[in-house]
N, C-alpha and C. Protein backbone atom coordinates (compact mmCIF):
# COMPACT_ATOMS: atom_id res chain seq x y z
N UNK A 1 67.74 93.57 -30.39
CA UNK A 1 67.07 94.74 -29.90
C UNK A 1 66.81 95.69 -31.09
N UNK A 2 65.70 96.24 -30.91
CA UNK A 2 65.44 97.10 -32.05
C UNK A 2 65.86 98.18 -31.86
N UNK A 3 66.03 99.47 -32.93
CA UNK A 3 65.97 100.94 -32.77
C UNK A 3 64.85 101.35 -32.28
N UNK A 4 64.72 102.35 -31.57
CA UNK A 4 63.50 103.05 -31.21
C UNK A 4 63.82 104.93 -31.74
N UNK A 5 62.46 105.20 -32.94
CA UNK A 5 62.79 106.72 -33.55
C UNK A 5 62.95 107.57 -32.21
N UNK A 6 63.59 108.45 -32.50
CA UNK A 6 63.30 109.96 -31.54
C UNK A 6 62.81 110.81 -32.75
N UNK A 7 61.93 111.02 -32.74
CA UNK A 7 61.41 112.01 -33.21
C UNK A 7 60.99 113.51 -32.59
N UNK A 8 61.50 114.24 -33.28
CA UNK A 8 61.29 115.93 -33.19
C UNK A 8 59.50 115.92 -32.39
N UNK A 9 59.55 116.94 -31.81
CA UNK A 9 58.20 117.81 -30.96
C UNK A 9 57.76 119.14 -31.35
N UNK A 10 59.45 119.87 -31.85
CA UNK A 10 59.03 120.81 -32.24
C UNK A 10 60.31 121.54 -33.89
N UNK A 11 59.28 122.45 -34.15
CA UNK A 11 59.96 122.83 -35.28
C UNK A 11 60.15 123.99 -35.69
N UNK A 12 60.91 124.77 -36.21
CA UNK A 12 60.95 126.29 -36.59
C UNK A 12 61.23 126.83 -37.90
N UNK A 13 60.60 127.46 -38.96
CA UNK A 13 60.95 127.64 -40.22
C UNK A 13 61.90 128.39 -39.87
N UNK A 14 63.41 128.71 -40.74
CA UNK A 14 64.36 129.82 -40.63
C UNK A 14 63.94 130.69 -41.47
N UNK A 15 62.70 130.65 -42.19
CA UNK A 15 62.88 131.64 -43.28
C UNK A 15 61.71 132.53 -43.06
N UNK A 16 60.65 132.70 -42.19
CA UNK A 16 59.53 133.03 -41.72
C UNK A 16 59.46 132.66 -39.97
N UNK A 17 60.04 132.02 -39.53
CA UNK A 17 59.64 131.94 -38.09
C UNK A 17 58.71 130.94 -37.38
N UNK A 18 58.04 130.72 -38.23
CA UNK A 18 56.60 130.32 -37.81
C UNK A 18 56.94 128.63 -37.07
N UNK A 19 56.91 128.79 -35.79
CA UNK A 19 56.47 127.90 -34.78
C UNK A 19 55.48 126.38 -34.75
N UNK A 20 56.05 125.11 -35.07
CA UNK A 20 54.65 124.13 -34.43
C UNK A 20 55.45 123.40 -33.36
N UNK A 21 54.51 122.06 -33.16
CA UNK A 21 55.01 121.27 -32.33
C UNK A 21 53.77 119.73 -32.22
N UNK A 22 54.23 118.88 -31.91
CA UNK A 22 53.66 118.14 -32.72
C UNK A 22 52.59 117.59 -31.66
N UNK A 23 51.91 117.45 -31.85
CA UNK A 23 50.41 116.86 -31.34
C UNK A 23 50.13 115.46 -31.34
N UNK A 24 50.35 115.00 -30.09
CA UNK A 24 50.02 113.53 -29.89
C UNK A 24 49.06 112.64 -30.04
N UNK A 25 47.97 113.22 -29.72
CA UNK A 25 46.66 113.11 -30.04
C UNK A 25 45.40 113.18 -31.40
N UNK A 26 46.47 114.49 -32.19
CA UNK A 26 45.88 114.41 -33.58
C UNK A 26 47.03 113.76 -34.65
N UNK A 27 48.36 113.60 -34.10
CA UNK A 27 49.23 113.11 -34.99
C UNK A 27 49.67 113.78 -36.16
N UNK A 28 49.78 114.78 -35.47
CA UNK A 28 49.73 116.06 -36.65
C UNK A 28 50.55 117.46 -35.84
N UNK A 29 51.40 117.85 -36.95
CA UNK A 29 51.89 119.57 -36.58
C UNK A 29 50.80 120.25 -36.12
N UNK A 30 50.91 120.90 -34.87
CA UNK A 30 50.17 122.19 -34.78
C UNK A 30 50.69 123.79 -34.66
N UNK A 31 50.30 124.72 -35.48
CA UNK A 31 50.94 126.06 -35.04
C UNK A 31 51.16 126.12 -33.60
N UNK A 32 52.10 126.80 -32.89
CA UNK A 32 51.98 126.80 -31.52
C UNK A 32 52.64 128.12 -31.11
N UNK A 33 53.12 129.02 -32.04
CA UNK A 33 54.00 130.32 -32.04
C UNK A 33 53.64 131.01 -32.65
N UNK A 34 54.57 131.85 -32.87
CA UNK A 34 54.88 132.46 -34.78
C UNK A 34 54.32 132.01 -35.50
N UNK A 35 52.97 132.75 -36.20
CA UNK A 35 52.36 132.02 -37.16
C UNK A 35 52.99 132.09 -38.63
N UNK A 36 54.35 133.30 -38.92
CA UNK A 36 54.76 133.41 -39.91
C UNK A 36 54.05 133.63 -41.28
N UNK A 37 54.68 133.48 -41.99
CA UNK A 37 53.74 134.57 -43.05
C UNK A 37 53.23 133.16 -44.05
N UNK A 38 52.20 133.44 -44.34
CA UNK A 38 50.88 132.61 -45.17
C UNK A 38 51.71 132.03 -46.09
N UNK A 39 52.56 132.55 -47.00
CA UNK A 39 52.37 131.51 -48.28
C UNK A 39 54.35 131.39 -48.38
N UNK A 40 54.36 131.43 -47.30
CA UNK A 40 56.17 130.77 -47.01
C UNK A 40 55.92 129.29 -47.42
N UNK A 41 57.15 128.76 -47.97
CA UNK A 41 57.43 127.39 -48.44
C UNK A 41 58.39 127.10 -47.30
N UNK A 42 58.21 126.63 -45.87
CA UNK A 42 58.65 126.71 -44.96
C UNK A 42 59.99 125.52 -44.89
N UNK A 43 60.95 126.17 -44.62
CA UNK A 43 62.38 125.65 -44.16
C UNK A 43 62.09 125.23 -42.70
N UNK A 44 62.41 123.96 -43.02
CA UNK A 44 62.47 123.55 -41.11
C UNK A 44 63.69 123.41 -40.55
N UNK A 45 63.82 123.86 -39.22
CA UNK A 45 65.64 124.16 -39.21
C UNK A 45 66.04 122.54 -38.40
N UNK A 46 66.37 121.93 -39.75
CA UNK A 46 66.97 120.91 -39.66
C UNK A 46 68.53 120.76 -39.68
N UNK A 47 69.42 121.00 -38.49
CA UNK A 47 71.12 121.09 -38.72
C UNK A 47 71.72 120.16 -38.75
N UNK A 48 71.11 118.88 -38.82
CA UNK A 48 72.22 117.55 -38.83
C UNK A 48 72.06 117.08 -36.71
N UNK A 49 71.67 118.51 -36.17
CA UNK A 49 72.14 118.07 -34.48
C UNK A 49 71.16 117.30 -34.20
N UNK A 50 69.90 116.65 -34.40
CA UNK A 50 68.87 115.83 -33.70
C UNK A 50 69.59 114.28 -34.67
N UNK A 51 69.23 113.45 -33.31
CA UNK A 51 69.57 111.73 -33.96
C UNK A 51 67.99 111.79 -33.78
N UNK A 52 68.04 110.53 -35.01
CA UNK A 52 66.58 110.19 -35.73
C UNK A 52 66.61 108.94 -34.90
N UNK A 53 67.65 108.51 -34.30
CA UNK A 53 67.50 107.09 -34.00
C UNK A 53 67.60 107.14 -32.25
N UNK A 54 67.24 106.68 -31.39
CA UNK A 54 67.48 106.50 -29.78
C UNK A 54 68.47 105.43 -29.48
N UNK A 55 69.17 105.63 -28.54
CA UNK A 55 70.38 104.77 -28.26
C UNK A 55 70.14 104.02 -26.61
């Protein structure tokens, strides 16, 4: 049996705010919140708590 990813939907910079979530259709982040500020090098609040893998 294989792994199957879980992958994230949505995401939040801690350092600006700024909101996406991911788009099924374009396969791509879209803003969806907090647009946060323009020229942030955006932190995604990644804590270790999401499994990358499905069980």
């Amino acid at each position: 049996m294989m792994a199957e990813l879980n992958r994230p939907n949505r995401r939040q910079c801690v350092a600006c705010g700024r909101e996406d979530s991911w788009d099924e259709s374009d396969h791509n982040w879209k803003i969806t919140g907090n647009e946060g500020r323009p020229f942030c090098i955006h932190e995604w609040d990644i804590n270790g708590s999401h499994s990358p893998i499905r069980e």
